[in-house]
N, C-alpha and C. Protein backbone atom coordinates (compact mmCIF):
# COMPACT_ATOMS: atom_id res chain seq x y z
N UNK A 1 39.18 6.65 -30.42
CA UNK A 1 40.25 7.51 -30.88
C UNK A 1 41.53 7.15 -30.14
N UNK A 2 42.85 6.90 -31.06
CA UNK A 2 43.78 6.59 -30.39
C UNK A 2 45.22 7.65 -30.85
N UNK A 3 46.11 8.48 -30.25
CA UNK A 3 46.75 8.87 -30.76
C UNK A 3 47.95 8.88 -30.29
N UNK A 4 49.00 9.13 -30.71
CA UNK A 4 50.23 8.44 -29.91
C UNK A 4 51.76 9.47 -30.41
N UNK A 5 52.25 9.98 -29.26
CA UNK A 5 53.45 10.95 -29.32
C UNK A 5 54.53 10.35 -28.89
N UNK A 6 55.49 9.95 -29.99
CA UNK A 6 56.81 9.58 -28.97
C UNK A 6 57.32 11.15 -28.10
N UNK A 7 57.60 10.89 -26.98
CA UNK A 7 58.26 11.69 -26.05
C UNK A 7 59.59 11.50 -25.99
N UNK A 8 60.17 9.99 -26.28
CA UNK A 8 61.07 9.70 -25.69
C UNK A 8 61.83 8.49 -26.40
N UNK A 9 62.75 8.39 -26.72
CA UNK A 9 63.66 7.08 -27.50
C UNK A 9 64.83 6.95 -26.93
N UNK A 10 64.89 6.06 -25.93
CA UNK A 10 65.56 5.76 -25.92
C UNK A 10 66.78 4.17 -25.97
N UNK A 11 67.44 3.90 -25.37
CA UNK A 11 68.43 2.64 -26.46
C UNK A 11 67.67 1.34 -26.11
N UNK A 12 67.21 0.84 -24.87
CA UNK A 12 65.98 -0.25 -24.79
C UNK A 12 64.39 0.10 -25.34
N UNK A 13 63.93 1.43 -24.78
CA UNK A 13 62.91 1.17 -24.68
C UNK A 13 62.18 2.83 -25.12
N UNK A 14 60.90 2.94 -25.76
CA UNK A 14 60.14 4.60 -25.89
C UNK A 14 59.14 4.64 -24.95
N UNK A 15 58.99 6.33 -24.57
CA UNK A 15 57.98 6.74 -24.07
C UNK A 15 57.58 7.85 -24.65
N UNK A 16 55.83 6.63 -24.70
CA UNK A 16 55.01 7.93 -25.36
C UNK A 16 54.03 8.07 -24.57
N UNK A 17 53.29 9.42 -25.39
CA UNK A 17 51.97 9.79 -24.53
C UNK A 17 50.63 9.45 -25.82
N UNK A 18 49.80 8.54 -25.02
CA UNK A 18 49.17 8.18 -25.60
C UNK A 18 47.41 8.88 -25.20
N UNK A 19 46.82 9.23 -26.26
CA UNK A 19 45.35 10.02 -26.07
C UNK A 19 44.60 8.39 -26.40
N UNK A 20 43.86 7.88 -25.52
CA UNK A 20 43.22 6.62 -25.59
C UNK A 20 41.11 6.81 -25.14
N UNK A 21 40.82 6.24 -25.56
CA UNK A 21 39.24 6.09 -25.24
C UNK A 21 38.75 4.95 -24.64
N UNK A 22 38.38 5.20 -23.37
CA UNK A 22 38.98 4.09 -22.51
C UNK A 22 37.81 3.30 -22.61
N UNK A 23 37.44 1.86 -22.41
CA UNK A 23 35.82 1.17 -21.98
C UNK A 23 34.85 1.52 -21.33
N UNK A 24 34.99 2.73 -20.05
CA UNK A 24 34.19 3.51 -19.48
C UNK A 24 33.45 4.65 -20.11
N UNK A 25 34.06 4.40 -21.62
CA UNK A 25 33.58 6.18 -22.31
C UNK A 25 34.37 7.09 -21.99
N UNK A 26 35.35 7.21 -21.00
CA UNK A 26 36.01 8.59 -21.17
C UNK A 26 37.30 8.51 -21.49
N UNK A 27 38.18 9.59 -21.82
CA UNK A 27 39.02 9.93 -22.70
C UNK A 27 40.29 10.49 -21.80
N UNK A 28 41.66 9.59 -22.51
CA UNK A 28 42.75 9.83 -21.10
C UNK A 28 44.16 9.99 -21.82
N UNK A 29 45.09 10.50 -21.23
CA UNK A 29 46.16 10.67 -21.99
C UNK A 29 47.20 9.68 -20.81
N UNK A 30 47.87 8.87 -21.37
CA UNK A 30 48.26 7.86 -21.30
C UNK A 30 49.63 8.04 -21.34
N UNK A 31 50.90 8.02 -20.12
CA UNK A 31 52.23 8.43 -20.48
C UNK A 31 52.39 6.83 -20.63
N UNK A 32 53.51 5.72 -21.53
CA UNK A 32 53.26 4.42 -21.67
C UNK A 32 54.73 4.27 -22.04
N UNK A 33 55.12 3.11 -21.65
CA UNK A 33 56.78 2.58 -21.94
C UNK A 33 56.47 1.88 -22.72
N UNK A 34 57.31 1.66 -23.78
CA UNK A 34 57.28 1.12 -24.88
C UNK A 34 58.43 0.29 -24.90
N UNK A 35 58.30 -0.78 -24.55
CA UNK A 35 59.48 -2.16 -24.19
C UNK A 35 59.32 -3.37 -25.57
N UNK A 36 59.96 -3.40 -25.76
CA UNK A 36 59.83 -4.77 -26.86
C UNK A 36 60.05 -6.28 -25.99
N UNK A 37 60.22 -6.23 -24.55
CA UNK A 37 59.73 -7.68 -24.07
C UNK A 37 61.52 -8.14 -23.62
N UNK A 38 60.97 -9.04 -22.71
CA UNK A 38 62.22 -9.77 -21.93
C UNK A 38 62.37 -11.67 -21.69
N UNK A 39 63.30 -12.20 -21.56
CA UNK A 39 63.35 -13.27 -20.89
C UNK A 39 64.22 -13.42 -19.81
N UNK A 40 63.66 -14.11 -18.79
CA UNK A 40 64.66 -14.49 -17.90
C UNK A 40 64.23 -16.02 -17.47
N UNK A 41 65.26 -16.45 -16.42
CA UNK A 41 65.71 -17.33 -16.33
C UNK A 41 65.67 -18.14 -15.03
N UNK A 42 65.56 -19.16 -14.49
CA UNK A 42 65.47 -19.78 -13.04
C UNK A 42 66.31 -20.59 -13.48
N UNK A 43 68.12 -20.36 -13.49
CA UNK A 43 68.58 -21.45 -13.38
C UNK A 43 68.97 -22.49 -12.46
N UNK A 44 68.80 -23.92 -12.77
CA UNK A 44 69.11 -24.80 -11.51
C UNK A 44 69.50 -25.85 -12.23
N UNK A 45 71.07 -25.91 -11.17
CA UNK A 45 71.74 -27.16 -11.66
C UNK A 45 71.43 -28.77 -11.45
N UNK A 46 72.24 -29.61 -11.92
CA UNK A 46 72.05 -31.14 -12.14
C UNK A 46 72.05 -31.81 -10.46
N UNK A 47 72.39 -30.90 -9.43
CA UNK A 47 72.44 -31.05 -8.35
C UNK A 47 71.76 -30.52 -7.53
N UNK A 48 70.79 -29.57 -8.32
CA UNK A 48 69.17 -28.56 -7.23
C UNK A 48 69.51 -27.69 -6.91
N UNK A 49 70.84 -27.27 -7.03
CA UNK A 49 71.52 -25.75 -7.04
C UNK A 49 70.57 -24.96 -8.13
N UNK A 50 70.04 -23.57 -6.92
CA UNK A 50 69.63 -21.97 -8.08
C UNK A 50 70.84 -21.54 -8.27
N UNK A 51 70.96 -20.80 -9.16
CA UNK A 51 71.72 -19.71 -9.50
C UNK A 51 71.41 -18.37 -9.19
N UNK A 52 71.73 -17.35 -8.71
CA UNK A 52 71.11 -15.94 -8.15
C UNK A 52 72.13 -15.32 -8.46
N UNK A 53 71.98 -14.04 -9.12
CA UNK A 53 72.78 -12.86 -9.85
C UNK A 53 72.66 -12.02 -8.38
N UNK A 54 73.86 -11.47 -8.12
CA UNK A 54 73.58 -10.50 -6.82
C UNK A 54 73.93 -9.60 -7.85
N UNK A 55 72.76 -8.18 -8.49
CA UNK A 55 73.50 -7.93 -9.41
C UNK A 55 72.98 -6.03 -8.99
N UNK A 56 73.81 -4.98 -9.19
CA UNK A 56 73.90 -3.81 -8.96
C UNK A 56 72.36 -3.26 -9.83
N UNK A 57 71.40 -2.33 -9.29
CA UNK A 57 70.31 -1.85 -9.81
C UNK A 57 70.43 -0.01 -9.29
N UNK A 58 71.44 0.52 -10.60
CA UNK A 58 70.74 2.14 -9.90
C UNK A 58 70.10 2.64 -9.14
N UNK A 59 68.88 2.01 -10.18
CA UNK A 59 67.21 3.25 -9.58
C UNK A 59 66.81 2.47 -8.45
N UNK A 60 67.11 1.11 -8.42
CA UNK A 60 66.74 0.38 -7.10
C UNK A 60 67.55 0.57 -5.82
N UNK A 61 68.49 1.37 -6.13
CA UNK A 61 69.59 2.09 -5.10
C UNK A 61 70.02 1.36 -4.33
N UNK A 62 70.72 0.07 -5.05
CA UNK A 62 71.92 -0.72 -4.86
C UNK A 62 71.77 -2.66 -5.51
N UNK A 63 72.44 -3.69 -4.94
CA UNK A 63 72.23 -4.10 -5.29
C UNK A 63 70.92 -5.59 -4.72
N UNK A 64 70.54 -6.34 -5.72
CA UNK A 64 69.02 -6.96 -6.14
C UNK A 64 69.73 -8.61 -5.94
N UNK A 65 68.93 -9.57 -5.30
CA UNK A 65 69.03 -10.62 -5.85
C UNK A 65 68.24 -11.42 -6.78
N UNK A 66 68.96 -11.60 -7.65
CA UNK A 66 68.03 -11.98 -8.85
C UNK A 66 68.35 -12.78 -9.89
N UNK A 67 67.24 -13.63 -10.85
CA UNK A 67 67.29 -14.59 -11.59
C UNK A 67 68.33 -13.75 -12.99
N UNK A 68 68.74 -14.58 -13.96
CA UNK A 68 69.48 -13.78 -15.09
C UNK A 68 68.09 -13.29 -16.21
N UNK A 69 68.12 -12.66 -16.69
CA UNK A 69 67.18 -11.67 -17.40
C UNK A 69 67.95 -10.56 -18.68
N UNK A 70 67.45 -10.96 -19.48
CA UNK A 70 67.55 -9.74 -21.21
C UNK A 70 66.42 -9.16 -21.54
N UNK A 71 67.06 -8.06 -22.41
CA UNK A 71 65.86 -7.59 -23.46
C UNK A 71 65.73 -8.82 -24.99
N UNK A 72 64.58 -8.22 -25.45
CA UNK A 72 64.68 -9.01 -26.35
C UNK A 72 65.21 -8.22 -27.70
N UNK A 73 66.27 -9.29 -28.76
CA UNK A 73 66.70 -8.37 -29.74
C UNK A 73 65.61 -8.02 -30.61
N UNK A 74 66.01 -7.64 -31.89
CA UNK A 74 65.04 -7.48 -32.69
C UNK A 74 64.89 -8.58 -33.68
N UNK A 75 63.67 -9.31 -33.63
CA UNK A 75 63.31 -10.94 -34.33
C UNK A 75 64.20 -11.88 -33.56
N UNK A 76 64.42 -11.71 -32.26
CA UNK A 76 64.71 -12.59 -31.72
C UNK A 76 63.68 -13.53 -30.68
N UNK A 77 63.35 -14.69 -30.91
CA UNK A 77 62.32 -15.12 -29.95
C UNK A 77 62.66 -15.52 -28.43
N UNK A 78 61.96 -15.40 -27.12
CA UNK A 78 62.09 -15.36 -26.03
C UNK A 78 63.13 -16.41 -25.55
N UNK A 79 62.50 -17.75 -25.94
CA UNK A 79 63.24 -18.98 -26.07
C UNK A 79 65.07 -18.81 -26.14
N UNK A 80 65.31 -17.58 -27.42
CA UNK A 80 66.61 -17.51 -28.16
C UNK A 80 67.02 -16.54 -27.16
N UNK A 81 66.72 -15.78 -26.57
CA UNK A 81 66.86 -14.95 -26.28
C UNK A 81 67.74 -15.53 -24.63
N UNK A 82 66.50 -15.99 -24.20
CA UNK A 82 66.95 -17.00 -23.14
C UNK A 82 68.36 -17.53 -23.07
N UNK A 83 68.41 -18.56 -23.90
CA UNK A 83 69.77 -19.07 -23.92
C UNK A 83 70.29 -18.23 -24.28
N UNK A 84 70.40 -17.46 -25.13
CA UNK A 84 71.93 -16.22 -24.94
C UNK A 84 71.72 -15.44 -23.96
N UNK A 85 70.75 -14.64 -22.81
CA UNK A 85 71.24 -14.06 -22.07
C UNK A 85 71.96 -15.03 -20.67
N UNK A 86 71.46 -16.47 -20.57
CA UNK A 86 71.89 -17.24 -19.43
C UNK A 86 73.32 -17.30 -19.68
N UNK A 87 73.83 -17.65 -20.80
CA UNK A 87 75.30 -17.79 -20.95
C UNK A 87 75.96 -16.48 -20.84
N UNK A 88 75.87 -15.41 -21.25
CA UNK A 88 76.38 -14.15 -20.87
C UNK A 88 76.23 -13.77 -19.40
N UNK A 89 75.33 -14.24 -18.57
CA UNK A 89 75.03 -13.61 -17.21
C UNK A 89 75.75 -14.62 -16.39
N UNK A 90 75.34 -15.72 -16.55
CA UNK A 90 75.99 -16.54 -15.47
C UNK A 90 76.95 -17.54 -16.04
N UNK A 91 77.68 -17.77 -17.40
CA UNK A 91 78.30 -18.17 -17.59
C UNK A 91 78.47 -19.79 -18.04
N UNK A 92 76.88 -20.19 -17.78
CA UNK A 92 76.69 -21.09 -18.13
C UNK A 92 75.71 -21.50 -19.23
N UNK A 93 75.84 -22.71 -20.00
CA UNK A 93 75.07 -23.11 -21.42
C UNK A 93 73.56 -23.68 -20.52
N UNK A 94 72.59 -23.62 -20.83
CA UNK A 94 71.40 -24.11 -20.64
C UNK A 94 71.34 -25.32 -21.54
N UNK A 95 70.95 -26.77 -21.48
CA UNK A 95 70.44 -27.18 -22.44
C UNK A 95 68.43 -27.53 -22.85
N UNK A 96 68.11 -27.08 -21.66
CA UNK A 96 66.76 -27.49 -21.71
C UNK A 96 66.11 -25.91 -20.79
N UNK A 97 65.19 -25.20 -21.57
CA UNK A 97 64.90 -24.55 -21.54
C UNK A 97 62.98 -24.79 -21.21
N UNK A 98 62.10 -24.81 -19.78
CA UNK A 98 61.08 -24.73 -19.72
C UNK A 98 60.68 -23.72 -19.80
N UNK A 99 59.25 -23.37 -20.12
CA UNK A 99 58.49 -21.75 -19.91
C UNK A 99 57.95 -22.14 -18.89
N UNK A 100 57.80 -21.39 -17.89
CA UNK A 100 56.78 -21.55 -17.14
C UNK A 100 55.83 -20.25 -16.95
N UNK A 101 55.89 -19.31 -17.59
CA UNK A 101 54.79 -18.33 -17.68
C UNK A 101 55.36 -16.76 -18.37
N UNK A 102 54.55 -16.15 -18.35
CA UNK A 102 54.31 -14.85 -19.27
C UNK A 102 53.90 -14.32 -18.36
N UNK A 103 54.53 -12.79 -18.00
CA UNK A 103 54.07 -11.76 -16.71
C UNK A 103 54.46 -10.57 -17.59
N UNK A 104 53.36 -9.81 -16.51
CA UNK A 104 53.24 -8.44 -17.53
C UNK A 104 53.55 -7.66 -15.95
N UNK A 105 54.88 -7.19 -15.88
CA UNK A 105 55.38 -6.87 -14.64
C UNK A 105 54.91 -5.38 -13.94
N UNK A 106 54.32 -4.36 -14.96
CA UNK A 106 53.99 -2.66 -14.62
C UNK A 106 52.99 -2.54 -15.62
N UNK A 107 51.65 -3.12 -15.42
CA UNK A 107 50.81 -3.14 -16.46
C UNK A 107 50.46 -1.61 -16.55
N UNK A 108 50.37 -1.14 -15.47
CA UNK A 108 50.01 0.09 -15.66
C UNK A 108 50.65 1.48 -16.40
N UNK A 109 51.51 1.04 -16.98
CA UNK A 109 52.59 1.98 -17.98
C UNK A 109 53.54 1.13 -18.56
N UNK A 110 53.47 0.55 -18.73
CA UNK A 110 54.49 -0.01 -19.53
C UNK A 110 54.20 -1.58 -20.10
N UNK A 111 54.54 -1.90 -21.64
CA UNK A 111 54.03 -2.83 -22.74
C UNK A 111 54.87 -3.66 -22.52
N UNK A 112 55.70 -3.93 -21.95
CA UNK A 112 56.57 -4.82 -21.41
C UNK A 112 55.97 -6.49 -20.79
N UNK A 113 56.49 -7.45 -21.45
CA UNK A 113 55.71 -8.77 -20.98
C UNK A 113 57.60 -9.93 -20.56
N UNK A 114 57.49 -10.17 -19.61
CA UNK A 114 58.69 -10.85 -19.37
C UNK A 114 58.40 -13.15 -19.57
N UNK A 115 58.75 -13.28 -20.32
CA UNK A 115 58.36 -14.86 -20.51
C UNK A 115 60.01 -15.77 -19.17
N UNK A 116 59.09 -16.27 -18.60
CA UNK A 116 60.20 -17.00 -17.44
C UNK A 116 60.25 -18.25 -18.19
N UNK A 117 61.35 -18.59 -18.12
CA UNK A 117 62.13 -20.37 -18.04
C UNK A 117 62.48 -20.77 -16.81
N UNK A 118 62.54 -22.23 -17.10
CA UNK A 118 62.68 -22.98 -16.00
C UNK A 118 64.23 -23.22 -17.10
N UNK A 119 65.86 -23.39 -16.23
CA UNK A 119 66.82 -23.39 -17.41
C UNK A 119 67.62 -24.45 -16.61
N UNK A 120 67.73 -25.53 -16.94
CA UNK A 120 68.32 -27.05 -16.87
C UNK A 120 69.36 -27.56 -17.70
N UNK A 121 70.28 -28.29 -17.24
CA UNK A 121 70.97 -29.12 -18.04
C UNK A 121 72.41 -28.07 -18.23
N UNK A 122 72.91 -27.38 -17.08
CA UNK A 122 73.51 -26.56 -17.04
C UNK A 122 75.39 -27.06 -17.33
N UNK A 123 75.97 -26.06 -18.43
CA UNK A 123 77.10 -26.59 -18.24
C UNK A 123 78.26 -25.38 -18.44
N UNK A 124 79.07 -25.63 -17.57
CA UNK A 124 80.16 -24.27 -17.64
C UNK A 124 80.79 -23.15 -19.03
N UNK A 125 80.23 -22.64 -19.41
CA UNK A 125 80.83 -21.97 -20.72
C UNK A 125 81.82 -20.40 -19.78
N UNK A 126 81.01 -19.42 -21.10
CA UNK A 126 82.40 -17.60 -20.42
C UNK A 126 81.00 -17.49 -20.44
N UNK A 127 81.37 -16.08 -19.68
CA UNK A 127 80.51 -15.24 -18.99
C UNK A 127 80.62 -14.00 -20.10
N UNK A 128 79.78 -13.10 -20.28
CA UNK A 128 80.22 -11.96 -21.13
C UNK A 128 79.52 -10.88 -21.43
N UNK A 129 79.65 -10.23 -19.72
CA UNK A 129 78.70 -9.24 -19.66
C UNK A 129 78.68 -7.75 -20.32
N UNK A 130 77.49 -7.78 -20.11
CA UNK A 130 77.31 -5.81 -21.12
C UNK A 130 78.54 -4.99 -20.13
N UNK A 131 78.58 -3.77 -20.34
CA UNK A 131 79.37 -2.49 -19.57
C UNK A 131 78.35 -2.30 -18.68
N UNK A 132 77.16 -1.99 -18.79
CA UNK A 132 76.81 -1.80 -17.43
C UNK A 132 75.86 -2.86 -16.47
N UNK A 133 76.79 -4.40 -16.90
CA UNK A 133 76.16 -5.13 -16.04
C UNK A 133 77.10 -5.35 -14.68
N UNK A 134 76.66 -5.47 -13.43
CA UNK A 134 77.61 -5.37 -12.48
C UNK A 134 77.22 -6.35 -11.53
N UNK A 135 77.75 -7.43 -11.37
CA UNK A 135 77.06 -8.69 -10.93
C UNK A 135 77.87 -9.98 -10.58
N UNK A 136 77.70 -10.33 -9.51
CA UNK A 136 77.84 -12.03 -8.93
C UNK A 136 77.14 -12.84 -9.38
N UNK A 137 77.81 -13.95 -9.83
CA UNK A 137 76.51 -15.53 -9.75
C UNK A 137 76.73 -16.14 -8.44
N UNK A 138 76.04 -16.58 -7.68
CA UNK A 138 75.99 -17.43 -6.52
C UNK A 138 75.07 -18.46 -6.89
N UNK A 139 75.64 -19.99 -5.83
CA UNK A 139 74.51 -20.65 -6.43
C UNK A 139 73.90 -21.26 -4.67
N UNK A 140 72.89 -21.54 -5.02
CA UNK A 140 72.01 -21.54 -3.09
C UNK A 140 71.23 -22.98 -3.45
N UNK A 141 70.90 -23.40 -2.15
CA UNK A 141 70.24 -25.15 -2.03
C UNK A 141 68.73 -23.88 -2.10
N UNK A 142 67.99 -25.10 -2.61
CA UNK A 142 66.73 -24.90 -2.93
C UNK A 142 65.55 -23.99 -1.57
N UNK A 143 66.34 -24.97 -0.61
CA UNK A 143 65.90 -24.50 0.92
C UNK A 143 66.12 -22.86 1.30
N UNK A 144 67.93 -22.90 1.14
CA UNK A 144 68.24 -21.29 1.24
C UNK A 144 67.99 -20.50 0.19
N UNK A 145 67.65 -20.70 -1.33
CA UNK A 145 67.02 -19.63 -1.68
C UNK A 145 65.13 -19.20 -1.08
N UNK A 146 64.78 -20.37 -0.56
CA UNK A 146 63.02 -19.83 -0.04
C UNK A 146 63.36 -19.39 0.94
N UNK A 147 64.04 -19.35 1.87
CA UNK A 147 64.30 -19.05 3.02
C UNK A 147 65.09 -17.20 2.68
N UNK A 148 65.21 -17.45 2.04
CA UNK A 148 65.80 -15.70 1.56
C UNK A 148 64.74 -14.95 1.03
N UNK A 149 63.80 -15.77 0.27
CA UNK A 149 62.13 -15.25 0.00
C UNK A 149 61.60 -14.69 1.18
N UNK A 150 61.26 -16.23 1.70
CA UNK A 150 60.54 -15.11 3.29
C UNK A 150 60.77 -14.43 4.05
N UNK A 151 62.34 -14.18 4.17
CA UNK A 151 63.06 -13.18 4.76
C UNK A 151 62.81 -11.87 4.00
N UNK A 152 62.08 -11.54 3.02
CA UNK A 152 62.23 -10.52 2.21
C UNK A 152 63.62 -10.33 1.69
N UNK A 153 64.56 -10.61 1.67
CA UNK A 153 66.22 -10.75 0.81
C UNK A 153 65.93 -10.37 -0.69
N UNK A 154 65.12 -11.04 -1.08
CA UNK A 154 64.83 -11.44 -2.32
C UNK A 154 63.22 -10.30 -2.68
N UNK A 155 63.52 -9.60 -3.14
CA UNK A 155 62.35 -7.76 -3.57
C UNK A 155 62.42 -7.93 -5.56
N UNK A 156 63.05 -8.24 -6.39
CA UNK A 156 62.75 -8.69 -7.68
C UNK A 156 61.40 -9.30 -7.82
N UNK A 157 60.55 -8.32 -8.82
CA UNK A 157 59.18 -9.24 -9.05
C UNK A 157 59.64 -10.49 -9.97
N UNK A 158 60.17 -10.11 -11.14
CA UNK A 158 60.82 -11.47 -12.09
C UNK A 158 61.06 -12.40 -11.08
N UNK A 159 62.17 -12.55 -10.50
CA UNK A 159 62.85 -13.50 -9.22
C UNK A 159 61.55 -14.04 -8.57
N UNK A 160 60.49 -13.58 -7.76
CA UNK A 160 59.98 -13.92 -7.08
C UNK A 160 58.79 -15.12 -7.73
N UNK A 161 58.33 -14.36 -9.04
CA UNK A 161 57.32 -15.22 -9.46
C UNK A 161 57.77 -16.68 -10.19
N UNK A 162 59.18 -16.34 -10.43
CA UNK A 162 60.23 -17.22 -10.88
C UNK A 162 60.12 -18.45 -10.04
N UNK A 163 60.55 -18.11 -8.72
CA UNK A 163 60.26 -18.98 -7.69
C UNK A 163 58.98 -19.67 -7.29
N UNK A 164 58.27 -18.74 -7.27
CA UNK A 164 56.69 -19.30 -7.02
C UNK A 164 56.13 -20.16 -7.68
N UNK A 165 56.41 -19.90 -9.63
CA UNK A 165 56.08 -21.04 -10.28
C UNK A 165 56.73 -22.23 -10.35
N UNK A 166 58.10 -21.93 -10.17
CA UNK A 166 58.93 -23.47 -9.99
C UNK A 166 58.64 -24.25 -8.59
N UNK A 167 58.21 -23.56 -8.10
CA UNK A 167 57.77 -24.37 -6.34
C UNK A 167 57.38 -25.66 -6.82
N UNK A 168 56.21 -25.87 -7.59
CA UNK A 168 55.66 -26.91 -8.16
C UNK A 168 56.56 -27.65 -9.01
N UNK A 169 57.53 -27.46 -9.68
CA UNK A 169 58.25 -28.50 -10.54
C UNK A 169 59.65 -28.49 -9.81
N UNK A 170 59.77 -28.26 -8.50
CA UNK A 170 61.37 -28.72 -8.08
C UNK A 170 60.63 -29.04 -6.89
N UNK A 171 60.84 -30.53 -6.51
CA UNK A 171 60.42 -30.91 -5.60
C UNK A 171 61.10 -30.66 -4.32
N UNK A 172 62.56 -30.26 -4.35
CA UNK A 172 63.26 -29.75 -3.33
C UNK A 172 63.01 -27.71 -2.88
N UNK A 173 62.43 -27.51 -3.47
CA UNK A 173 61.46 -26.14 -3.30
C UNK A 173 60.56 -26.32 -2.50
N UNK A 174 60.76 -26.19 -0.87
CA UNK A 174 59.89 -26.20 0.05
C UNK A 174 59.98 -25.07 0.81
């Protein structure tokens, strides 16, 4: 038995309460975010430069360092999505766009799956952020962004796993 109440609509994302029948046999009501999905981004330039958004987070009560990241539109695929949020956030065109994985960041409430790129071939375009985006691009040697990892600097789950998977394909990621 599955039954499902929107509670909540709002402009990204719904919350409902969901009555579910779980694999154990018993029966649970389920409060659940209802996200239609994200991409973000590990950009790094033609020279091993990251890119890092120092970018303002409310609920995180101030600001995050972090990779560039969207919602996804509607019929828009991750890929597309990608290259238009990199050029709006940091101002630059991507031309080569890797995946390097699919993360499901708050499995425990929320349907939300974020697809990471690896984003290359970088070249200066405009920047052209939402109203409530509030944000720096900085760009860091491969060294000083890990070194801001293990310092804890860097608290973004996106950002972090971002890093972790590119460890392996940027050989200057030590």
């Amino acid at each position: 038995m599955s039954r499902i109440e929107e509670i909540y609509k709002g402009r990204v994302f719904s919350l409902v309460r969901e009555i579910v029948d779980l694999p154990n046999g018993r029966r649970a009501n389920l409060d659940i975010i209802q996200h239609p999905g994200a991409a973000a981004m590990l950009p790094v330039t033609d020279k091993g430069l990251v890119l890092l958004l120092k970018q303002y987070r409310h609920a995180a009560g101030g600001f995050l360092w972090e990779i560039p990241a969207g919602t996804l539109n509607p019929d828009e695929s991750p890929q597309q999505c990608a290259y238009r949020e990199i050029e709006e956030e940091t101002g630059y065109r991507a031309e080569k766009m890797e995946k390097l994985a699919v993360i499901t960041p708050v499995p425990g409430y929320s349907t939300e799956k974020i697809h990471i790129f690896l984003a290359t071939g970088l070249t200066a375009s405009t920047q052209n952020l939402d109203q409530d985006e509030v944000l720096t691009v900085h760009a860091f040697s491969q060294n000083q962004v890990w070194a801001m990892l293990e310092k804890g600097e860097i608290t973004d789950a996106k950002t972090i796993c971002a890093l972790l998977l590119a460890k392996s394909t940027l050989p200057g990621l030590v």
